[in-house]
Protein backbone atom coordinates (compact mmCIF):
# COMPACT_ATOMS: atom_id res chain seq x y z
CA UNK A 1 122.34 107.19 121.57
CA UNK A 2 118.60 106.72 120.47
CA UNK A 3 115.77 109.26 120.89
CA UNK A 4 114.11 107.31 123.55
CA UNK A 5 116.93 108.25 125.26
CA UNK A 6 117.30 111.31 124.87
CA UNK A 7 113.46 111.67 125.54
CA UNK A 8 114.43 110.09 128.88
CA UNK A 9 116.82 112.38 129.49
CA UNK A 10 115.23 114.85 129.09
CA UNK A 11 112.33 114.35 131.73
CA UNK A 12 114.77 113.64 134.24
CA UNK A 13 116.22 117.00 133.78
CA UNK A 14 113.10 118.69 133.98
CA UNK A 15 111.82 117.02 137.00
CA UNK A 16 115.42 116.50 138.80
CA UNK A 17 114.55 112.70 139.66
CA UNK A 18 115.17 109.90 138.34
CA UNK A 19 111.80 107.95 140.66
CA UNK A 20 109.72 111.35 139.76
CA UNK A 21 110.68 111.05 135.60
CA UNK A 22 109.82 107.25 135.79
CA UNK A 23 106.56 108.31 136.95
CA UNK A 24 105.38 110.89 134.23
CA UNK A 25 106.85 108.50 131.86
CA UNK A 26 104.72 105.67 133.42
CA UNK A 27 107.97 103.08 133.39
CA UNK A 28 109.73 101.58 136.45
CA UNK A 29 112.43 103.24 137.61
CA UNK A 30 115.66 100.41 137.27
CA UNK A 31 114.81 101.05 133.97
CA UNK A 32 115.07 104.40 133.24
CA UNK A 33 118.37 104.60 135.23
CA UNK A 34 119.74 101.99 133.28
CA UNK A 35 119.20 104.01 130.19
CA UNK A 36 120.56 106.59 131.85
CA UNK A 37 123.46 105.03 132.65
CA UNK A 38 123.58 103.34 129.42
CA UNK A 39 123.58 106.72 128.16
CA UNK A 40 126.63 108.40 130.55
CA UNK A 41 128.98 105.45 129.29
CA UNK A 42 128.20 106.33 125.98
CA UNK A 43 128.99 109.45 126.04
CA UNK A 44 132.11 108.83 128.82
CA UNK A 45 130.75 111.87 131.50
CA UNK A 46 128.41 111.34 134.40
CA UNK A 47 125.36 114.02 133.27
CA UNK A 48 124.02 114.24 136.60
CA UNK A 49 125.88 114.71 139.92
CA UNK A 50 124.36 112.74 142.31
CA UNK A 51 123.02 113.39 146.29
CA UNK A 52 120.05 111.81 148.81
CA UNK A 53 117.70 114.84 147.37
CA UNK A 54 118.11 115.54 143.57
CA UNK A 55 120.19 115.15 140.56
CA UNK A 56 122.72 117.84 139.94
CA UNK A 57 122.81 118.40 136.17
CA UNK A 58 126.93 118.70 135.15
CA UNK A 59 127.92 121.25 132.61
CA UNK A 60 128.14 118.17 130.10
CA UNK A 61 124.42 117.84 131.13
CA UNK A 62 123.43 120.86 129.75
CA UNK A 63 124.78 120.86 126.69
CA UNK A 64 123.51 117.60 126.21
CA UNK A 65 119.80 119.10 127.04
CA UNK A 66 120.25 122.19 124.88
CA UNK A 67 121.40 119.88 121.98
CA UNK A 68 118.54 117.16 123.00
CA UNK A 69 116.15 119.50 122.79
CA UNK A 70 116.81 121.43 119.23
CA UNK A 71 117.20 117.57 117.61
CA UNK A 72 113.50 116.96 119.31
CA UNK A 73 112.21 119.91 118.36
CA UNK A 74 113.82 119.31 114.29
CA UNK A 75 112.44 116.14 114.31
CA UNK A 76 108.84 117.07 115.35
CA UNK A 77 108.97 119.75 112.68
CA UNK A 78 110.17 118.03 109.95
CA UNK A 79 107.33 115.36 110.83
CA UNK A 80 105.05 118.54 110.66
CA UNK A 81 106.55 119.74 107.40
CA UNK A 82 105.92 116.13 105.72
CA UNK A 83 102.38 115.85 106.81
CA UNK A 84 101.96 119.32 105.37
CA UNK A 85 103.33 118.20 102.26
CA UNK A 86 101.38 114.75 102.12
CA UNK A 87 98.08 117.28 102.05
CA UNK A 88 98.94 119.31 99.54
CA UNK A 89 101.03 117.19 97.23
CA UNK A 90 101.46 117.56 93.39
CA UNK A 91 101.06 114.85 91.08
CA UNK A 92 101.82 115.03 87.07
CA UNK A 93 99.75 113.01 84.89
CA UNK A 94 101.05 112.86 81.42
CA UNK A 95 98.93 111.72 78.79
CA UNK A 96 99.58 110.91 74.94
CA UNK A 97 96.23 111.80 72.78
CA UNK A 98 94.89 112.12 69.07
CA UNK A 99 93.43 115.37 68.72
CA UNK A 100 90.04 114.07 68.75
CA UNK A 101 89.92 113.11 72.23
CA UNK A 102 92.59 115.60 73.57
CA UNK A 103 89.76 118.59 72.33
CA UNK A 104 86.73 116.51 72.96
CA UNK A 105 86.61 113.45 75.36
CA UNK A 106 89.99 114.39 77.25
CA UNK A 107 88.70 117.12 79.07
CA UNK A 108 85.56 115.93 80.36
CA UNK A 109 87.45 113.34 82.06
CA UNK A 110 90.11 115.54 83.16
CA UNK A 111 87.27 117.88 84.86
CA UNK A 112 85.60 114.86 86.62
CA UNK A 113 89.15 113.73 88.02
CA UNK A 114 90.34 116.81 89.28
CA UNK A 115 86.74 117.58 91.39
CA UNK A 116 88.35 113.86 92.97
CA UNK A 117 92.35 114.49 92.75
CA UNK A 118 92.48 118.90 92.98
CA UNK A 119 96.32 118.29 93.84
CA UNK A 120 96.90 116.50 90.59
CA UNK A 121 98.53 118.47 87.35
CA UNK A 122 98.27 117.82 83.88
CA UNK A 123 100.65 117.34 81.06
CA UNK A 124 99.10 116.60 77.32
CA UNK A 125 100.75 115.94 74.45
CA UNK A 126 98.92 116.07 71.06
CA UNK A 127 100.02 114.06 68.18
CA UNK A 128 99.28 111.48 65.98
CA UNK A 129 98.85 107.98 66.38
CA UNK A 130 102.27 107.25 65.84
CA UNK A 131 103.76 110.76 67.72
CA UNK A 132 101.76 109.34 71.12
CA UNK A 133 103.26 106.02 70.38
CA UNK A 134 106.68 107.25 70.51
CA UNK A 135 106.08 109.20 73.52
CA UNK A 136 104.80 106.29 75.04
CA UNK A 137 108.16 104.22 74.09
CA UNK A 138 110.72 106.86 75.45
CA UNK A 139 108.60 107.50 78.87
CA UNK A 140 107.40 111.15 77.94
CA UNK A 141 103.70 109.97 78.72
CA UNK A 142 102.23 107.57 81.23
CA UNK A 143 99.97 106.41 78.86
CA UNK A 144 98.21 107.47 75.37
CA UNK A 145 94.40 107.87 73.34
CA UNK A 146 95.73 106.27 70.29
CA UNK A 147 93.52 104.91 67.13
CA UNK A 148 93.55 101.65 65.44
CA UNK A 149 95.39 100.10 63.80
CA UNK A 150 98.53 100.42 65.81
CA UNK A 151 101.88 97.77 67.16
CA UNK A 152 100.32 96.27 70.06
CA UNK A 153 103.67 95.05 70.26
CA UNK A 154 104.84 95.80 74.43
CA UNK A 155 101.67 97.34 75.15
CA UNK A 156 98.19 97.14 76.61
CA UNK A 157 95.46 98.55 75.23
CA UNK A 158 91.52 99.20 75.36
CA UNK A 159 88.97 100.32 73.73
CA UNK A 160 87.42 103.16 74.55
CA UNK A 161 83.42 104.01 74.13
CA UNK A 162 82.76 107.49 72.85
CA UNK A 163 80.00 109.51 74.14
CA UNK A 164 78.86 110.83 71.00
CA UNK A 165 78.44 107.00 70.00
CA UNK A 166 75.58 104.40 71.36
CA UNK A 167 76.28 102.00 74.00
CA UNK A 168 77.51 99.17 71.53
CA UNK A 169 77.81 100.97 68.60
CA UNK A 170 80.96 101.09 66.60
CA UNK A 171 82.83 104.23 65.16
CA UNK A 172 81.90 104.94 61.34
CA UNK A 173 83.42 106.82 58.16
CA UNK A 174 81.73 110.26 57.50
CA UNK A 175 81.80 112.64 54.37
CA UNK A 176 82.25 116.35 56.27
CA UNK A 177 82.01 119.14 53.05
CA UNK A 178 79.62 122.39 52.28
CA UNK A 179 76.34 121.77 51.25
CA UNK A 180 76.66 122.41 47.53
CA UNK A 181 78.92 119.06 47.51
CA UNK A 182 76.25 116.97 48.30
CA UNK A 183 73.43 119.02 46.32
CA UNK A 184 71.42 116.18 44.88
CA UNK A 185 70.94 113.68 47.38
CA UNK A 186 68.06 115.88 49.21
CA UNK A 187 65.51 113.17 50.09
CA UNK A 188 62.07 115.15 51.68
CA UNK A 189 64.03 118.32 52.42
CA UNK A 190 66.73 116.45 54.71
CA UNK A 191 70.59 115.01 53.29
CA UNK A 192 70.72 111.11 53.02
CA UNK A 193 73.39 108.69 53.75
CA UNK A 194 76.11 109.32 51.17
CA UNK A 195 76.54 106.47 49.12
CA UNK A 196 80.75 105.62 48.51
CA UNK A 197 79.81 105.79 44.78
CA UNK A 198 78.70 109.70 45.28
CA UNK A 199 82.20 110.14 45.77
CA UNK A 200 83.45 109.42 42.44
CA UNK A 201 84.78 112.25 40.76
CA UNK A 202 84.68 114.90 43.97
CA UNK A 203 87.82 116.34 45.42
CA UNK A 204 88.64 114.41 48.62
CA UNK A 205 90.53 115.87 51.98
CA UNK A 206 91.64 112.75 53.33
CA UNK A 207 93.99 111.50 56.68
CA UNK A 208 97.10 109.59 55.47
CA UNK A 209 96.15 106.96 57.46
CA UNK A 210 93.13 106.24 55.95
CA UNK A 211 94.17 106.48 52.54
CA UNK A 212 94.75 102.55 51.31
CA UNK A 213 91.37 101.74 53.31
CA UNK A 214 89.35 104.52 51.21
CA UNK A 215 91.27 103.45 47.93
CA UNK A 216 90.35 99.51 48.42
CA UNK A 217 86.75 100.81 49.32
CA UNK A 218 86.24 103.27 46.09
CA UNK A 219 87.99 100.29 44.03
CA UNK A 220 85.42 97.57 45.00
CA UNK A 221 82.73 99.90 43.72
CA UNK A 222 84.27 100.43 40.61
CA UNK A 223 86.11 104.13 40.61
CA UNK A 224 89.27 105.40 42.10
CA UNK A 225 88.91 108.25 44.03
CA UNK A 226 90.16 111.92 43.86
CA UNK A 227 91.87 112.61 46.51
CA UNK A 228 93.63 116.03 46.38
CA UNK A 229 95.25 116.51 49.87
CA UNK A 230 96.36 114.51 52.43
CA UNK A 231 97.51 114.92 55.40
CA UNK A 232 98.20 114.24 59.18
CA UNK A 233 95.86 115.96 61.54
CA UNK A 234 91.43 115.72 61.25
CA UNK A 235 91.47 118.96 62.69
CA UNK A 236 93.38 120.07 58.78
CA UNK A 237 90.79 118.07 57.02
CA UNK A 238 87.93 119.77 58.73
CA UNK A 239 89.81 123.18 58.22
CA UNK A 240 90.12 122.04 53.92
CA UNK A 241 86.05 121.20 54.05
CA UNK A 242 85.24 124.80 55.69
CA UNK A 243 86.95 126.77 53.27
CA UNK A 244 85.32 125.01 50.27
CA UNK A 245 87.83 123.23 48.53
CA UNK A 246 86.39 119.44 49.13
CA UNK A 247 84.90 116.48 51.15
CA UNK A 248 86.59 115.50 54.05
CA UNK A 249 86.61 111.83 55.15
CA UNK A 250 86.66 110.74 58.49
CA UNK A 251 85.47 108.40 61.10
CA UNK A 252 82.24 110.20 62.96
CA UNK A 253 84.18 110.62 66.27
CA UNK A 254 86.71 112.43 64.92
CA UNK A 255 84.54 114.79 62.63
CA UNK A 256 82.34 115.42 66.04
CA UNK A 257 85.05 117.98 67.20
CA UNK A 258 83.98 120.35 64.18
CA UNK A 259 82.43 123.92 65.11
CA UNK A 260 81.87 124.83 61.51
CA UNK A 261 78.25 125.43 61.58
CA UNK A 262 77.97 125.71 57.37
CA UNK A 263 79.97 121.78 57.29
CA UNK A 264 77.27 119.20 56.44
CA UNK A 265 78.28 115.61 58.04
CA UNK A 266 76.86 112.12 56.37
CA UNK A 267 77.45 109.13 57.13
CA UNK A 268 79.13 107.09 54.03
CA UNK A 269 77.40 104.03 53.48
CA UNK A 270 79.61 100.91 52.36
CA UNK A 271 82.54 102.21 53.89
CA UNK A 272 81.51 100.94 57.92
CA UNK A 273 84.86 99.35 58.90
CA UNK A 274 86.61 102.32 61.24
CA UNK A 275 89.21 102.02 63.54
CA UNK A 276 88.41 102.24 67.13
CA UNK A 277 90.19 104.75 69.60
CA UNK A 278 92.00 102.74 72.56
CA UNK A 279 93.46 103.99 75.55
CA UNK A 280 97.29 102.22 75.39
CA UNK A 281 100.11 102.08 78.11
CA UNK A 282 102.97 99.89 78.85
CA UNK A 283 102.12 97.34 81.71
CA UNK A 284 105.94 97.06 82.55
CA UNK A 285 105.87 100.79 83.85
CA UNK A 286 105.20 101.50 87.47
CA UNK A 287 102.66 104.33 87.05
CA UNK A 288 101.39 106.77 90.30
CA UNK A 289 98.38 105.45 92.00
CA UNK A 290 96.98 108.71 90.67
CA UNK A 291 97.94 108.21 86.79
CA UNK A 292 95.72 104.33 87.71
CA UNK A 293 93.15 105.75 89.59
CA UNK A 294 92.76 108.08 86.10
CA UNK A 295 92.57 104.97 83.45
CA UNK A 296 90.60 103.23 86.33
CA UNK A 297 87.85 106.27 85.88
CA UNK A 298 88.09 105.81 82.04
């Protein structure tokens, strides 16, 4: 028994003739009796009784219409229901990100995509470089914002330009503290490029990651460098610098997220090389044409 059939069926019951259905179905009639007979053997009951007029429907017949017409009527619904639902989807992008982009860059992309994809839903989780690389390994995230250097080991990655950058120009180190740390190196009323050396002897706020780079750095001029806290997170550093206690080091796109009015920023000199933030994902996952059309916009 196939739809068609029942489809059939149904327009001969509602117009009592085989010659009158084959004509509002625009087929031939030996057809349409033969899937009508086709139909009767199936089930092992004539459906019609016969006579030179019109078809009789039989008591089987009806039952067969009532039934015929609730599965028709099901069917058209539930292709109603899924249309509905094809509009007004959800999707769930999850994203990995360093706390620099995830309160700066993320959500200026997130507010361009979802003018573009309304339906789509976010889920962000903030970590470190290595956090979002784990979530990336055990399929929490569909891909991460991660910063060099990293195991490229299983993944793909790309750089990614920051706004508050040049077109071209590269990510660099910055010296975030109060003003009083950087008292004599006023040049015509306006703070200079910090030279490394001016570090020497200053308490230093410092990201654990970036600790053997500033070390080699301070060494190759000559001094070792105070550093009194490290830790994990910029957003800590930046916290250490507003409340006085000493300079925090950084690269420029990650200091950018400060809102701390009284912190001065300077750009370190000697001290250029600074890892670059990549967007990373693993190219053996299928990801949602919405999750691509998202990296495709980045």
């Amino acid at each position: 028994m196939t739809l068609k059939q029942l489809e059939y069926f149904l327009e001969i019951t509602r117009m009592g003739s085989v010659t009158k259905a084959a004509q509002n179905l625009n087929i031939s009639q030996p057809p349409l009796s033969l899937q009508l007979k086709s139909l009767e053997e199936e089930l092992g009951t004539p459906l019609f009784i016969r006579n030179k007029r019109h078809l009789e429907i039989t008591s089987e017949g009806r039952l067969l219409r009532e039934r015929a017409e609730a599965i028709l009527a099901l069917l058209e619904e539930t292709a109603h229901d899924i249309q509905v639902a094809a509009q007004n989807k959800e999707s769930v992008i999850r994203i990995g990100s360093i706390g620099s982009v995830n309160n700066r860059l993320l959500p200026q992309i997130i507010a361009r995509f979802c003018r573009e994809y309304p339906y789509v839903h976010f889920q962000v989780r903030e970590g470190r470089t290595d956090t979002v690389l784990r979530d990336l390994e055990g399929g929490n995230v569909d891909f991460g914002f991660v910063r060099e250097p990293f195991n490229v080991a299983g993944f793909r990655s790309l750089p990614i330009q920051d706004p508050v950058l040049s077109l071209g120009e590269n990510d660099y180190f910055v010296a975030i503290a109060l003003p009083q740390f950087f008292d004599f190196y006023y040049e015509g009323g306006h703070l200079a490029s910090t030279p490394l050396e001016a570090l020497q002897g200053k308490p230093l706020v410092i990201h654990q990651r970036y600790r053997e780079m500033l070390l080699s750095a301070c060494r190759k001029r000559g001094f070792s460098p105070h550093i009194i806290c490290e830790n994990g997170e910029i957003q800590s550093s930046l916290s250490w610098a507003s409340a006085g206690i000493g300079i925090a080091i950084a690269p420029y796109t990650s200091a950018a997220i400060n809102s701390d009015p009284n912190l001065v920023i300077r750009r370190l000199e000697s001290f250029s090389l600074c890892p670059r933030v990549c967007l990373i994902w693993d190219p053996l996952v299928n990801l949602s044409p919405e999750a691509m059309a998202f990296m495709a916009m980045i």
